[in-house]
N, C-alpha and C. Protein backbone atom coordinates (compact mmCIF):
# COMPACT_ATOMS: atom_id res chain seq x y z
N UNK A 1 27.90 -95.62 6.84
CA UNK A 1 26.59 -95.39 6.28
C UNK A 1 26.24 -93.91 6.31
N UNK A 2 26.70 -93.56 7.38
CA UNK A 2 26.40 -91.80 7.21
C UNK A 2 27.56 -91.32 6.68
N UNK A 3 28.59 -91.67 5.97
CA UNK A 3 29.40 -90.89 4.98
C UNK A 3 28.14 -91.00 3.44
N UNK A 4 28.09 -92.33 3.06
CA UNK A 4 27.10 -92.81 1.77
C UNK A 4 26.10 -91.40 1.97
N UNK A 5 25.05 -91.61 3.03
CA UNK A 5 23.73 -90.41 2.93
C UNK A 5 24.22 -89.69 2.94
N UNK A 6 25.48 -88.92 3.50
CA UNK A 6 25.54 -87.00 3.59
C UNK A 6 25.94 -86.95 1.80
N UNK A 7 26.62 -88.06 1.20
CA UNK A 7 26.83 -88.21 0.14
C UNK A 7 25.93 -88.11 -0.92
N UNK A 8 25.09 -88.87 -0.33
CA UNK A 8 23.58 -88.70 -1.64
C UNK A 8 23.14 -87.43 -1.47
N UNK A 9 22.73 -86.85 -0.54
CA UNK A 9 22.30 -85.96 -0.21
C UNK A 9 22.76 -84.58 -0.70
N UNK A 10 23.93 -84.50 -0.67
CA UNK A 10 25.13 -83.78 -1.23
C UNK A 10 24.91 -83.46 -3.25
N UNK A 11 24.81 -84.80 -3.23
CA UNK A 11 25.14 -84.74 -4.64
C UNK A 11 23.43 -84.38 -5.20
N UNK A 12 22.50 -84.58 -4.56
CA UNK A 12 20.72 -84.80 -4.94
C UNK A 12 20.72 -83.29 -4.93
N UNK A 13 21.61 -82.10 -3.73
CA UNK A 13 21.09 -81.48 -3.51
C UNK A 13 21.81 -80.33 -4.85
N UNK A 14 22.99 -80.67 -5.12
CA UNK A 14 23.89 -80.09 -6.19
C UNK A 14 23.21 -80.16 -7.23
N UNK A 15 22.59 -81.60 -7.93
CA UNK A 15 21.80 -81.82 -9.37
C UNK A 15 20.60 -81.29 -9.00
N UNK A 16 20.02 -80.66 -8.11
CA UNK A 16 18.14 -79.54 -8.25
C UNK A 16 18.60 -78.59 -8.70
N UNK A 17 20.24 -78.14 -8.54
CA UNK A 17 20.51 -76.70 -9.01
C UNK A 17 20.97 -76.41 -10.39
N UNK A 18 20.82 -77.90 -11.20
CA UNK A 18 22.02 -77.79 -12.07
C UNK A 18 21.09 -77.89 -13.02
N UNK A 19 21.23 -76.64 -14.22
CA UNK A 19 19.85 -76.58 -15.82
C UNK A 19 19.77 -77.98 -16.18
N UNK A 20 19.12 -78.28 -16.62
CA UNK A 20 18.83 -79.24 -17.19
C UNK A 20 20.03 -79.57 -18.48
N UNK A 21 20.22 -80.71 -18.88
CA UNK A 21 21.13 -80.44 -20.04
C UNK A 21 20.38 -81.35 -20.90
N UNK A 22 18.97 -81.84 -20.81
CA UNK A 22 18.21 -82.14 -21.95
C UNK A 22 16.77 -80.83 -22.50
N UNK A 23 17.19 -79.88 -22.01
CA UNK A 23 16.51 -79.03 -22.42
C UNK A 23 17.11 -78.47 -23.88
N UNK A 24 17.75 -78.63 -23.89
CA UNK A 24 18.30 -77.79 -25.30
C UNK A 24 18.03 -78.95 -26.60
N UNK A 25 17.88 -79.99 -26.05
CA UNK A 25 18.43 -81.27 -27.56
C UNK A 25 16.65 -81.65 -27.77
N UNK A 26 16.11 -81.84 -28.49
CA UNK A 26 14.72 -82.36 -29.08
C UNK A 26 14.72 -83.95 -28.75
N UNK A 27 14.99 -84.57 -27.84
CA UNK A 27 14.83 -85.99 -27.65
C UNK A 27 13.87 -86.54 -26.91
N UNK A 28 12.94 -87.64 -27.00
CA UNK A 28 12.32 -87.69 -25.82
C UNK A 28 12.47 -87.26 -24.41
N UNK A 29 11.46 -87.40 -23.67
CA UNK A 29 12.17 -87.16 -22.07
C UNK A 29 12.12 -88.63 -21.78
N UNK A 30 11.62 -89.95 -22.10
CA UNK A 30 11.38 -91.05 -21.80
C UNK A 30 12.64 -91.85 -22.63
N UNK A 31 13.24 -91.38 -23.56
CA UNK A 31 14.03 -92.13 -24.25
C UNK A 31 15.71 -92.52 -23.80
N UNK A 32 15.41 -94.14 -23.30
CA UNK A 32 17.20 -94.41 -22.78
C UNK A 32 17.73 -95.02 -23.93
N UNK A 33 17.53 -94.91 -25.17
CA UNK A 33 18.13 -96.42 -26.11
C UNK A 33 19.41 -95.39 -26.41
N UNK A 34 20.02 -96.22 -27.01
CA UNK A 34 21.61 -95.75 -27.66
C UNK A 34 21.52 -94.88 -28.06
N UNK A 35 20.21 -95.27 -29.50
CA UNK A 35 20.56 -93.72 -30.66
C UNK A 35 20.37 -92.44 -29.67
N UNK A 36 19.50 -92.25 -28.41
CA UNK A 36 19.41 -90.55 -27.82
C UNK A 36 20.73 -90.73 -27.13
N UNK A 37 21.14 -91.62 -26.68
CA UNK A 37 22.18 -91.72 -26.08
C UNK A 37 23.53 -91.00 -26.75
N UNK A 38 23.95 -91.77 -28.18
CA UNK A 38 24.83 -90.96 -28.55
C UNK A 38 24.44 -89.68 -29.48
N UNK A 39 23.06 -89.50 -29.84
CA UNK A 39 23.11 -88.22 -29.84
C UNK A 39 23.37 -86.96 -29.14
N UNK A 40 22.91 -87.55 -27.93
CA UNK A 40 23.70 -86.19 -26.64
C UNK A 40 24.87 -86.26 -26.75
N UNK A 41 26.03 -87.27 -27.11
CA UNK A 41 27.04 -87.29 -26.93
C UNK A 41 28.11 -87.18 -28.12
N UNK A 42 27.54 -87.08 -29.10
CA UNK A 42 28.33 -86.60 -30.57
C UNK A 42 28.88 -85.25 -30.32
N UNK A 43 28.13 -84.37 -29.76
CA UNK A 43 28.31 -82.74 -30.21
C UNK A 43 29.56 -82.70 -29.30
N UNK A 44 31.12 -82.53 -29.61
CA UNK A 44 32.35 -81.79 -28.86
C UNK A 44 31.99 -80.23 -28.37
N UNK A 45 31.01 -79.90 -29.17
CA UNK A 45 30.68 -78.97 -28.42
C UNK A 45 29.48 -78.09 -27.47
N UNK A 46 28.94 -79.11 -27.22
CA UNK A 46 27.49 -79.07 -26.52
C UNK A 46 27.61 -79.72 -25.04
N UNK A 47 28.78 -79.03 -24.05
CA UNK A 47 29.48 -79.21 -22.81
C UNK A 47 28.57 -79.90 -22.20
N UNK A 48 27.80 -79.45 -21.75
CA UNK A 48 26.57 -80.00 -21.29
C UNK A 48 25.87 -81.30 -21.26
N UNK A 49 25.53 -81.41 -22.87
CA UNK A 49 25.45 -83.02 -23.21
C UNK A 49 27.12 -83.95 -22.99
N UNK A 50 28.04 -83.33 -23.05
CA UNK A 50 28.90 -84.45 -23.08
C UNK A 50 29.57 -84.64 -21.55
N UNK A 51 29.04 -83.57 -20.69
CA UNK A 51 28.71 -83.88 -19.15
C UNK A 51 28.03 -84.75 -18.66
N UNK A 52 27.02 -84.80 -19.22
CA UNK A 52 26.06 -85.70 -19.00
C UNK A 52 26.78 -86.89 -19.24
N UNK A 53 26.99 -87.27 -20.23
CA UNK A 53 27.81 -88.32 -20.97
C UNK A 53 28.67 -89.49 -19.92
N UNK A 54 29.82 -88.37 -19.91
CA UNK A 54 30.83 -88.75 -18.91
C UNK A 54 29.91 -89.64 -17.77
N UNK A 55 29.10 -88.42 -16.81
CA UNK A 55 28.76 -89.05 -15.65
C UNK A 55 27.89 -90.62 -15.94
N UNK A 56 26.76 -90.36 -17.16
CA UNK A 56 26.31 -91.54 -17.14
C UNK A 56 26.70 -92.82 -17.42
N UNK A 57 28.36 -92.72 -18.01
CA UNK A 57 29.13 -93.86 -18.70
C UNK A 57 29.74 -94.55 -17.50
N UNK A 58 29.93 -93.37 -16.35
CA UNK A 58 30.97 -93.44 -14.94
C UNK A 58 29.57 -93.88 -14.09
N UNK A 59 28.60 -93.88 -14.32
CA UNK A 59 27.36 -94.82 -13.69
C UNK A 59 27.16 -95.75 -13.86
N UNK A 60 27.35 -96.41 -14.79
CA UNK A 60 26.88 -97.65 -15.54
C UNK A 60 28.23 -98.47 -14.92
N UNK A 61 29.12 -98.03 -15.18
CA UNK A 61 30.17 -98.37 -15.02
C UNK A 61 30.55 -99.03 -13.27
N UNK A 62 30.44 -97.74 -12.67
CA UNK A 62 30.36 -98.00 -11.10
C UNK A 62 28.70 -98.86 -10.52
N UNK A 63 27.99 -98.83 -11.21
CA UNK A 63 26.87 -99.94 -11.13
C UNK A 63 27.12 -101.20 -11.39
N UNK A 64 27.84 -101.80 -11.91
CA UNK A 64 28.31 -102.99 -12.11
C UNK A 64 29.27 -103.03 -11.36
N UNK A 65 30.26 -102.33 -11.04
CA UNK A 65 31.14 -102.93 -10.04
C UNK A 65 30.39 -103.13 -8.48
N UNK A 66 29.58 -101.94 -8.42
CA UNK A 66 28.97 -102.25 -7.25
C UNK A 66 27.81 -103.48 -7.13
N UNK A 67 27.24 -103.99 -8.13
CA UNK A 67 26.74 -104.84 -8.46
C UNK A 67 27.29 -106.65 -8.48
N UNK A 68 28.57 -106.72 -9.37
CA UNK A 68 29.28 -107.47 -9.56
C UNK A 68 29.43 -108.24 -7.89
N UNK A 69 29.07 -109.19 -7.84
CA UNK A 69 29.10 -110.48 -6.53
C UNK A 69 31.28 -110.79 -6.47
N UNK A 70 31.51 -110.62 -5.39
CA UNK A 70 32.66 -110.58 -5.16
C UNK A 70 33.66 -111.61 -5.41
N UNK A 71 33.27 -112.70 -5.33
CA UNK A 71 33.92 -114.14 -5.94
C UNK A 71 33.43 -114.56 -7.41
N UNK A 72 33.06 -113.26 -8.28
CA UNK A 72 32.68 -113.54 -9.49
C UNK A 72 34.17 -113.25 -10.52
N UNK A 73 34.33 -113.59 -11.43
CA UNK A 73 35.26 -112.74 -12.32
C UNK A 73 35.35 -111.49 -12.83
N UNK A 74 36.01 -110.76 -12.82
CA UNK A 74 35.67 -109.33 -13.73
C UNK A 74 35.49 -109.50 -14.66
N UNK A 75 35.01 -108.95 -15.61
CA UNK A 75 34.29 -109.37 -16.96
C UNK A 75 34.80 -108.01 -17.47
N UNK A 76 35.23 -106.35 -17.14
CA UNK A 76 35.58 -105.24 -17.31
C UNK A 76 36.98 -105.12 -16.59
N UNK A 77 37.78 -104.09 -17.24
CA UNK A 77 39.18 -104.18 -16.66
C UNK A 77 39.70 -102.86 -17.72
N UNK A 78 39.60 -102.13 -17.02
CA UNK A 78 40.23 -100.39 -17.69
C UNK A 78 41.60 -100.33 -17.08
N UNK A 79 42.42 -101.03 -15.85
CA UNK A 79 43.02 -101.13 -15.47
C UNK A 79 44.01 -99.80 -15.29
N UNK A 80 45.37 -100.58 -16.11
CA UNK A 80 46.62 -99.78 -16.69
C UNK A 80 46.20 -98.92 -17.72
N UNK A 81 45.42 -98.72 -18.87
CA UNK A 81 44.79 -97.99 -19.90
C UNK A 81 45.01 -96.63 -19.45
N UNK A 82 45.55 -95.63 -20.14
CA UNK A 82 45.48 -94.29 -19.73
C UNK A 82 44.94 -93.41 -20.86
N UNK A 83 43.62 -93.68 -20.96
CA UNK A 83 42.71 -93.21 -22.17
C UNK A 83 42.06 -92.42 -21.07
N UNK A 84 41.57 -91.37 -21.73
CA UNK A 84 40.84 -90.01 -21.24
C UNK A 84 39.12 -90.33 -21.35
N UNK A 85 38.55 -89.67 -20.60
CA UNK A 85 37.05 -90.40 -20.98
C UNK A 85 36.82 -89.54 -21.84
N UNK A 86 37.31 -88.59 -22.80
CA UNK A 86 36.75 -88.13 -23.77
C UNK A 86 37.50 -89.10 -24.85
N UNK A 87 38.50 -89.91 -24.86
CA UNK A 87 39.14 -91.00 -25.53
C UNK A 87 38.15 -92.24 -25.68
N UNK A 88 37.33 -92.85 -24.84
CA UNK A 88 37.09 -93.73 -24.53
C UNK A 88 35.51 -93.37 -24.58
N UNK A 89 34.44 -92.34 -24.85
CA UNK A 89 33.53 -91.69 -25.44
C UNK A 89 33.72 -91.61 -26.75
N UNK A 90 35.01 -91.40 -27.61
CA UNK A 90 35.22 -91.06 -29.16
C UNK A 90 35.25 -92.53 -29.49
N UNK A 91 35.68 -93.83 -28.88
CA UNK A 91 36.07 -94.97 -29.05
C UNK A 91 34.54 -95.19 -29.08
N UNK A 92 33.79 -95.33 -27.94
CA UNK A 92 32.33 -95.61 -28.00
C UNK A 92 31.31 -95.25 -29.07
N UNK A 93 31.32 -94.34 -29.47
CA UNK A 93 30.54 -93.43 -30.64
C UNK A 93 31.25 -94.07 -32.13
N UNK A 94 32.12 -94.26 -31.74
CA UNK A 94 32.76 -95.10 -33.21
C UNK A 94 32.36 -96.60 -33.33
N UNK A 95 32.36 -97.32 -32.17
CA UNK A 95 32.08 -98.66 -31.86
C UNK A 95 30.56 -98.68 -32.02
N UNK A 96 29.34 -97.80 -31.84
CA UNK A 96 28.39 -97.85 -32.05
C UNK A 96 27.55 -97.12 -33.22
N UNK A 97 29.07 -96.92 -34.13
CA UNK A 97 28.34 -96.64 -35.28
C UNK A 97 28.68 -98.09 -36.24
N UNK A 98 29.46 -98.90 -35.75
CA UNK A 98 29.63 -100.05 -36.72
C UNK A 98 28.77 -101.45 -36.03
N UNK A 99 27.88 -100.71 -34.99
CA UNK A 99 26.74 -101.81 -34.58
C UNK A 99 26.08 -101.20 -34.33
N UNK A 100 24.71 -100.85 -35.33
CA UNK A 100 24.00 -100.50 -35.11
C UNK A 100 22.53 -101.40 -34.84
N UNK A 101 23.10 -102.50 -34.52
CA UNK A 101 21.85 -103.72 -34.25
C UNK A 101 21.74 -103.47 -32.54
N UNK A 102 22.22 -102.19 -32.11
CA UNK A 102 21.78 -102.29 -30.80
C UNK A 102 21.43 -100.69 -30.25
N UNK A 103 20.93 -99.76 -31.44
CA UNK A 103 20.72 -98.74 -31.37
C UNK A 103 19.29 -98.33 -30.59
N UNK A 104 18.32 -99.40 -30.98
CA UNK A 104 17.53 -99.69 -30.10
C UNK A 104 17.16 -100.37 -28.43
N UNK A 105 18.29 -100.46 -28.08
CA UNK A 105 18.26 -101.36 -26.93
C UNK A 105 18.53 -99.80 -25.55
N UNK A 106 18.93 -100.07 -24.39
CA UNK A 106 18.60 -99.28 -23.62
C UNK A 106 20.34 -99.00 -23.81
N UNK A 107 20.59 -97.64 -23.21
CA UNK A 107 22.26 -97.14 -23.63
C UNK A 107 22.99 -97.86 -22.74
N UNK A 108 22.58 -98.32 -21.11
CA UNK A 108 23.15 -98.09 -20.49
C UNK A 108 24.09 -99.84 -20.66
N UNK A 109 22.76 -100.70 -21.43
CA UNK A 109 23.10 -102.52 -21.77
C UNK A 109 24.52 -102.03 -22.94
N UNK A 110 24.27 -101.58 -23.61
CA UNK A 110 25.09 -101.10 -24.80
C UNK A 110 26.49 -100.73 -24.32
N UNK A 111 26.37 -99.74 -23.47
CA UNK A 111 27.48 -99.56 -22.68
C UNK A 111 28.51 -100.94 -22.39
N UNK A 112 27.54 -101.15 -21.46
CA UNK A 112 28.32 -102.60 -20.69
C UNK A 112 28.42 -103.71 -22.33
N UNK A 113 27.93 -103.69 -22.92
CA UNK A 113 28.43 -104.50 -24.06
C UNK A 113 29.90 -103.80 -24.34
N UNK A 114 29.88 -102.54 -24.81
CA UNK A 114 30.94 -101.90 -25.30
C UNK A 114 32.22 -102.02 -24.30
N UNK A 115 31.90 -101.89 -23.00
CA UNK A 115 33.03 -101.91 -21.96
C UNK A 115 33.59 -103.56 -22.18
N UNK A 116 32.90 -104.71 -22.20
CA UNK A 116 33.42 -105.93 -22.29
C UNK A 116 33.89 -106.36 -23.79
N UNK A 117 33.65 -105.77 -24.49
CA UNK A 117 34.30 -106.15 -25.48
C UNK A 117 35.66 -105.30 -25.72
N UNK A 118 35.95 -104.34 -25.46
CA UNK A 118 36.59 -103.23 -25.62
C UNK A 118 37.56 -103.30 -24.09
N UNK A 119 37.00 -103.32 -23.48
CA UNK A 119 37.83 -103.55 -22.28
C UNK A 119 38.43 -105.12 -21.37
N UNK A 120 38.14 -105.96 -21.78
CA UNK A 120 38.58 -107.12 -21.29
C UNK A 120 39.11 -107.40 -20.17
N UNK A 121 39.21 -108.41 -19.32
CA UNK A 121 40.11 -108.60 -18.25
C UNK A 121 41.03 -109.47 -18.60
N UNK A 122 42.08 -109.54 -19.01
CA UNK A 122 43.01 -110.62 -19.37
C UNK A 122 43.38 -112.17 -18.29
């Protein structure tokens, strides 16, 4: 338990120092749905937003596993896959331009849609 807190603590105290990386993009400050979602994350070259990106995809992600009840099934499985998360971000942004019936919904549900369909557990 005191590895976890020096951990939070660690990382809370690293992100007060770190610019903002929604200062530069015109998006709400309240807005989680997809469309701001992959708008931060289109630009290859707007480091920043696609920092963001990464970590929040690797949140969502590690939230459900940490979430996920232990005698449940995996429902996600990246396994053996040796896709790059900038692979697997270009896969996402493509996958959510041919559904856009969920552009409105919150990014992070979208996500986990995209990971189970796209990622499977066999």
């Amino acid at each position: 338990m005191k590895t976890l807190t020096a951990a939070f603590i660690l990382t809370a105290s690293i992100l007060s120092f770190v610019p903002s990386a929604f200062a530069q993009k015109d998006l709400p400050a309240d807005d989680a749905s997809t469309t701001a979602f992959v708008e931060l994350c289109k630009n290859p070259d707007d480091e920043q937003g696609r920092s963001f990106c990464f970590g929040f995809g690797e949140g969502v992600y590690q939230g459900y596993l940490a979430n996920r009840r232990q005698d449940a099934k995996p429902a996600i499985c990246f396994g053996e896959r040796s896709e790059t998360r900038n692979e697997i971000l270009q896969k996402f942004l493509a996958w959510s331009k041919t559904n856009p019936q969920f552009n409105n919904e919150k990014a992070a549900k979208t996500l986990m849609r995209f990971f189970t369909v796209n990622y499977p557990c066999k």
